[in-house]
Protein backbone atom coordinates (compact mmCIF):
# COMPACT_ATOMS: atom_id res chain seq x y z
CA UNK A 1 0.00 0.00 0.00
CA UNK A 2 1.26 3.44 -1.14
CA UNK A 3 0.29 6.63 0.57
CA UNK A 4 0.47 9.90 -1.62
CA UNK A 5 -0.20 13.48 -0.37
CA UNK A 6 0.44 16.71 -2.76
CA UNK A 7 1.07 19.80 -1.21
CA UNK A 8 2.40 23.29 -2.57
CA UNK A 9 -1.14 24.48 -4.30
CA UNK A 10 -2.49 27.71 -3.66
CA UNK A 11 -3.63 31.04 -5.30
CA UNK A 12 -1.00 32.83 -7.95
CA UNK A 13 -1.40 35.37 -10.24
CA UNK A 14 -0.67 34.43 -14.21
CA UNK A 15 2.53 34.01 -15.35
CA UNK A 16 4.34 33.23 -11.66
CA UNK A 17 5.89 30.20 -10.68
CA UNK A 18 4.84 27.49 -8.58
CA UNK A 19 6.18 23.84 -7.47
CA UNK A 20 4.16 20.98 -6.29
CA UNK A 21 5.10 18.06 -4.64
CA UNK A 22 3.99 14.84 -4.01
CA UNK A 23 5.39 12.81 -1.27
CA UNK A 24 5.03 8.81 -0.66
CA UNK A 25 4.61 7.02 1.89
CA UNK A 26 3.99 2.95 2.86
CA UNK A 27 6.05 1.11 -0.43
CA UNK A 28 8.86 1.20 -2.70
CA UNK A 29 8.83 4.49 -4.12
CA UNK A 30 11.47 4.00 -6.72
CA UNK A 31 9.71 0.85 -7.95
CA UNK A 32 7.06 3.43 -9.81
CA UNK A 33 6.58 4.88 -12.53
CA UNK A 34 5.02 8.55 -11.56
CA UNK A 35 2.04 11.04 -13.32
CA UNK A 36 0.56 14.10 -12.25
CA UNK A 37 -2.84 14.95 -13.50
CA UNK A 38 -5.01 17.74 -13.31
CA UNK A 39 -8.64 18.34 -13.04
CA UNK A 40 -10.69 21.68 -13.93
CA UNK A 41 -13.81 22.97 -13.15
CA UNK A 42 -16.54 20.85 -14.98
CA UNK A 43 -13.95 18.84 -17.21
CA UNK A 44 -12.20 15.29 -17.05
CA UNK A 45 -9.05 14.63 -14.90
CA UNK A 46 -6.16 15.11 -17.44
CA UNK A 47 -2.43 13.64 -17.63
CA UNK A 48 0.09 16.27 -17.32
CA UNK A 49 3.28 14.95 -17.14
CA UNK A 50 4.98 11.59 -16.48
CA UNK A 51 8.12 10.32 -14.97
CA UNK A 52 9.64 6.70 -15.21
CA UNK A 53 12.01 4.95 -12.74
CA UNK A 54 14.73 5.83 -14.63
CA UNK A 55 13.71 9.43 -14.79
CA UNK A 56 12.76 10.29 -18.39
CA UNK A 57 9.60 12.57 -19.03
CA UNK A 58 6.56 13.45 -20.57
CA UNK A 59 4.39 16.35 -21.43
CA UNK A 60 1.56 16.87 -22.84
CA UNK A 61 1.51 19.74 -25.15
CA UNK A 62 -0.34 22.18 -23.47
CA UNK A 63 2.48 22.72 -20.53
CA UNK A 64 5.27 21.62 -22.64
CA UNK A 65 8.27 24.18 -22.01
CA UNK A 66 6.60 25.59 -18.98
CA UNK A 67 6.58 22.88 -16.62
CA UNK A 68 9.15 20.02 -15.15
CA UNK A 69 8.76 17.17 -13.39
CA UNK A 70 11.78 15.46 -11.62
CA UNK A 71 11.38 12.86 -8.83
CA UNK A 72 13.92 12.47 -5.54
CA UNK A 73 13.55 9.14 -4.88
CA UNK A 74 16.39 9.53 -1.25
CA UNK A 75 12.96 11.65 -0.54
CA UNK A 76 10.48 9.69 -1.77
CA UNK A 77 9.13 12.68 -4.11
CA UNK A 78 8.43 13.96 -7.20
CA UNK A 79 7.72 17.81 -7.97
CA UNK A 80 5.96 19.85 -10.38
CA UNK A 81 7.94 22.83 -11.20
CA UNK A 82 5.23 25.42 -13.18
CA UNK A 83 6.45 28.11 -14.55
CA UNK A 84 5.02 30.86 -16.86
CA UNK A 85 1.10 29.66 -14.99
CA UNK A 86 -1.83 30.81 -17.06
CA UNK A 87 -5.56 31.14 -16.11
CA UNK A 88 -6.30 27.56 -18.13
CA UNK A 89 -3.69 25.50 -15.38
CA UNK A 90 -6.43 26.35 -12.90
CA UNK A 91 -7.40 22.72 -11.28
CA UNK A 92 -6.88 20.41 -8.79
CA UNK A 93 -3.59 18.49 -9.45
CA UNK A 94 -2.97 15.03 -8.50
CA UNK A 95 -0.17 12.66 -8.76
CA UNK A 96 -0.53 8.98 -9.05
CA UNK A 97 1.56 5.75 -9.93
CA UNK A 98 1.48 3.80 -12.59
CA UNK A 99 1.56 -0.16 -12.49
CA UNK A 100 -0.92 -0.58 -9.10
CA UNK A 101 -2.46 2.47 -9.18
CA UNK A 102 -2.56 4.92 -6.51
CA UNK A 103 -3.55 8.66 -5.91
CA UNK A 104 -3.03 11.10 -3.84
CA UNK A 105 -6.09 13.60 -2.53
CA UNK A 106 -5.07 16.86 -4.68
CA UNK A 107 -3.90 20.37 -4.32
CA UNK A 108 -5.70 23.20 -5.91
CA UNK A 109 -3.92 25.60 -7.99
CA UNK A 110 -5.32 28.80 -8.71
CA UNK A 111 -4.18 31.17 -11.18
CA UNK A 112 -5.85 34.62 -11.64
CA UNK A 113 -5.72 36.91 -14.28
């Protein structure tokens, strides 16, 4: 059983910076394969960006060259690093793992105009 809690959401105005991070708890963390995801207002939960054991990435397209995700496994966490935030990255973020599947509860981001 894996425990994952996000913290580091809050309110920001557009185009600051903010890092999330997502910390495990109860397994092997570097036996997983890591995601967040992000869920707005009256739409699906979306991937964001993914991170294997051996550390290469993903994006999808819509925060590509804004955000980075990185993992430190000695801490059992992986971050978020958003940079350049717009209105649209509004949502609850969430990380999960891949292979069994766990999630954590979320943090809200908010980024005003």
């Amino acid at each position: 059983q894996l425990r994952l809690v996000e913290s580091g959401g809050g309110l920001v105005q557009a185009g600051a910076s903010r890092r999330l991070s997502c910390t495990a708890s109860g397994s092997t963390f570097n036996n997983y394969a890591l995601a967040w995801y992000r869920q707005a207002p009256g739409k699906q939960r979306e991937l964001v960006a993914t991170i294997t054991t051996g550390g290469s990435t993903y994006y999808v397209d819509s925060v590509k060259g804004r955000f980075t995700i990185s993992r430190d496994n000695a801490k059992n966490t992986i971050y978020l690093q958003m940079n350049s935030l717009k209105p649209e990255d509004t949502a609850v973020y969430y990380c999960r793992t891949y292979g069994d599947v766990y999630w954590g509860q979320g943090t809200q981001v908010t980024v005003s105009s």
